[in-house]
N, C-alpha and C. Protein backbone atom coordinates (compact mmCIF):
# COMPACT_ATOMS: atom_id res chain seq x y z
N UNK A 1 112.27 -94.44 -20.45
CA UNK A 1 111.52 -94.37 -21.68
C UNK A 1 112.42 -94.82 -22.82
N UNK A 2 112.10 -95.69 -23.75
CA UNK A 2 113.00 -96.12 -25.15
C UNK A 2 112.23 -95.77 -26.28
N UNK A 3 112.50 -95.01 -27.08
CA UNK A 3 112.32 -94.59 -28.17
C UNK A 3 113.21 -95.51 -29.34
N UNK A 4 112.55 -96.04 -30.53
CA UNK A 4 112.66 -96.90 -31.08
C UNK A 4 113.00 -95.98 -32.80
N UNK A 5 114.13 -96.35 -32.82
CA UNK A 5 114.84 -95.09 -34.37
C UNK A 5 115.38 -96.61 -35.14
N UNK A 6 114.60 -96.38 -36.09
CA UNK A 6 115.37 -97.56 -37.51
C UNK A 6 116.12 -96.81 -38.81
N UNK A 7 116.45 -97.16 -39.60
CA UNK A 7 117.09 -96.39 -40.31
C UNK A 7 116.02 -96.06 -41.69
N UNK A 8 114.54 -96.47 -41.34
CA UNK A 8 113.80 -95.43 -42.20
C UNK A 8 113.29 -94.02 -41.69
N UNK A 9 113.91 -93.78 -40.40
CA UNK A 9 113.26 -92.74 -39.67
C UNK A 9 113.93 -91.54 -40.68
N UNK A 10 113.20 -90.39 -40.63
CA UNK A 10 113.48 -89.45 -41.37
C UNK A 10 114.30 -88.43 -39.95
N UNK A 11 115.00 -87.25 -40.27
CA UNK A 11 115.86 -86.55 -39.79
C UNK A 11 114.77 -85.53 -38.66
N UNK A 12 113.46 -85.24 -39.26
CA UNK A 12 112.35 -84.36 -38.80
C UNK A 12 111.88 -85.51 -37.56
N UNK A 13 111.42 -86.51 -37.92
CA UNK A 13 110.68 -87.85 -37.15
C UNK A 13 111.96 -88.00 -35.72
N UNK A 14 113.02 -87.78 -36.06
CA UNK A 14 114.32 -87.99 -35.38
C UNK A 14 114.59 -86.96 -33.99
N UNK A 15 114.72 -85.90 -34.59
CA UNK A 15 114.79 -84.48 -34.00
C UNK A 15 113.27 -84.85 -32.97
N UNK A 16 111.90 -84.87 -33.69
CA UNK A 16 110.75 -84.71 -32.86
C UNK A 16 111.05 -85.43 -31.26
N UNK A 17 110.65 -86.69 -32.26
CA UNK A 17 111.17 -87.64 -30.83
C UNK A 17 112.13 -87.62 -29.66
N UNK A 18 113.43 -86.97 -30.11
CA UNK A 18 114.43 -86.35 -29.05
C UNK A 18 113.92 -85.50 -28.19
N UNK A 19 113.26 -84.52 -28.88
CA UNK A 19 112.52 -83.50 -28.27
C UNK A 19 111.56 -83.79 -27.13
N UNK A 20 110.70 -84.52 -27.15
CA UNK A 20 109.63 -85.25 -26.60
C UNK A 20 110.64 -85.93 -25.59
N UNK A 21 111.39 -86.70 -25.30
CA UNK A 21 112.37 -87.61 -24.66
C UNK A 21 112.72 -86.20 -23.69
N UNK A 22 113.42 -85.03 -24.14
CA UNK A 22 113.77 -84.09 -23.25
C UNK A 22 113.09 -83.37 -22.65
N UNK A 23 111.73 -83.21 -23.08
CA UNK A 23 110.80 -82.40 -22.47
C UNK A 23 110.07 -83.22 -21.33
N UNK A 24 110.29 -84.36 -21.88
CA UNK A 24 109.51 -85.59 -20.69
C UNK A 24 110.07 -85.77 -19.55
N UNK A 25 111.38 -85.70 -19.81
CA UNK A 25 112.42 -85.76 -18.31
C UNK A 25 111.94 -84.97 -17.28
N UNK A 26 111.91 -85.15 -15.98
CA UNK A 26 111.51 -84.53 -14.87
C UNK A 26 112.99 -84.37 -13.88
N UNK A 27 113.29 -83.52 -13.32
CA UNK A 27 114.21 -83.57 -12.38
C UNK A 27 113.89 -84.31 -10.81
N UNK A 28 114.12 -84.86 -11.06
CA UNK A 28 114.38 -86.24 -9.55
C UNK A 28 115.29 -85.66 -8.54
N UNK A 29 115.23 -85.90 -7.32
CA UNK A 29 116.10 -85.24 -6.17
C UNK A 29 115.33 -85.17 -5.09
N UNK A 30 116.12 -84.64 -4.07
CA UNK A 30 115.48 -83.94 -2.60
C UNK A 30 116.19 -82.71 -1.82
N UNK A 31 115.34 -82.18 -2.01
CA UNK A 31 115.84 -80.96 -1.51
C UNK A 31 116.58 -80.52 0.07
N UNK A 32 117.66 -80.98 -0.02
CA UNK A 32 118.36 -81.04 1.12
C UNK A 32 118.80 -79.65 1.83
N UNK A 33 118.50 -78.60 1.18
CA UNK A 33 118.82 -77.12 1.60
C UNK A 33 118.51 -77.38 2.87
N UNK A 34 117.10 -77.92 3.72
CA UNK A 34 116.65 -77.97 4.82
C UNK A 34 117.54 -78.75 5.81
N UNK A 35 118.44 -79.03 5.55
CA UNK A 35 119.31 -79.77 6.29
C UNK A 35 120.92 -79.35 6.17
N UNK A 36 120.97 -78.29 6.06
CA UNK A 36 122.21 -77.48 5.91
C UNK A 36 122.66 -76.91 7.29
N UNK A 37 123.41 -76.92 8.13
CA UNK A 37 123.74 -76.74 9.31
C UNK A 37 123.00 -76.85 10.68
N UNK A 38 122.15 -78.03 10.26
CA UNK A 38 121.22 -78.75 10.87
C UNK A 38 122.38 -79.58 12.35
N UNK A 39 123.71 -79.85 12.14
CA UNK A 39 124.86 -80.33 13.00
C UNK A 39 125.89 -79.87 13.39
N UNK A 40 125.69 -79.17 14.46
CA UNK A 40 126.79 -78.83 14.81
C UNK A 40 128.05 -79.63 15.67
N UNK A 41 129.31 -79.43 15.36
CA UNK A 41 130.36 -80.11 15.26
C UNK A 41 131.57 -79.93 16.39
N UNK A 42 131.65 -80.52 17.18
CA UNK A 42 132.94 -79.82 17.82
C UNK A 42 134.33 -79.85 17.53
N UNK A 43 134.30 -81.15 16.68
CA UNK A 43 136.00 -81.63 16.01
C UNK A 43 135.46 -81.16 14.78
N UNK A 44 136.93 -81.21 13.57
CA UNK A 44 137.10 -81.11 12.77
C UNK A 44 136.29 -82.60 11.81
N UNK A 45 135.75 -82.51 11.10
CA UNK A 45 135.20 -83.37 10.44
C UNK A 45 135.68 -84.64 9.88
N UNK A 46 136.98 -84.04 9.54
CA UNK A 46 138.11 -85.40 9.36
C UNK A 46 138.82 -86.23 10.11
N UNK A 47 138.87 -85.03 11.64
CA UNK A 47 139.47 -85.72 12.24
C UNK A 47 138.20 -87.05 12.99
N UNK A 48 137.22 -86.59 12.93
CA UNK A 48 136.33 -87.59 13.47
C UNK A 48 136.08 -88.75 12.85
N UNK A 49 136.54 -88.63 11.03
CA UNK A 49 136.63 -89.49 10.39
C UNK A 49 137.45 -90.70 10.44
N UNK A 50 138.86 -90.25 10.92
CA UNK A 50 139.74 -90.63 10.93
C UNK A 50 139.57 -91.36 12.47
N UNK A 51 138.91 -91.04 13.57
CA UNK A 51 138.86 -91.57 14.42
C UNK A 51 137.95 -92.84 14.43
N UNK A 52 136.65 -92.51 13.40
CA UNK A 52 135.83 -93.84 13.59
C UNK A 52 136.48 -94.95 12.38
N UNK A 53 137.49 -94.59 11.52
CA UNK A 53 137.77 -95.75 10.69
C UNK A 53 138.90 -96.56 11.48
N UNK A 54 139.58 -96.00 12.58
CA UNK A 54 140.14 -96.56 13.19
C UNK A 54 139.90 -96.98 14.36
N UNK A 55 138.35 -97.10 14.56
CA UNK A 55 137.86 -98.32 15.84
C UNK A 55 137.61 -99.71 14.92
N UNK A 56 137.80 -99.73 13.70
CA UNK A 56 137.59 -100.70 13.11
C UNK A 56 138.70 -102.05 13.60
């Protein structure tokens, strides 16, 4: 969203519009809680890391 401020905007007209801009925002995401120990692991995480950057 662009909100358009010139320098006749008044300080009230200013503030409103911010307002409106922040209230409009929605939080975007995905809720990944559902996938929280969804893998279980037998190595250490790094070390598996460390193993697939070095089949490269």
């Amino acid at each position: 969203m662009t909100i358009i401020i010139n320098k006749n905007t008044s300080k009230k007209e200013f503030e409103k519009k911010l307002k409106s801009l922040q209230s409009s925002k929605t939080e975007k995401g995905i809720d990944l809680s559902k996938h929280v120990g969804v893998i279980k692991l037998d190595k250490d995480p790094l070390q598996i890391q460390k193993e697939m950057r070095g089949e490269w």
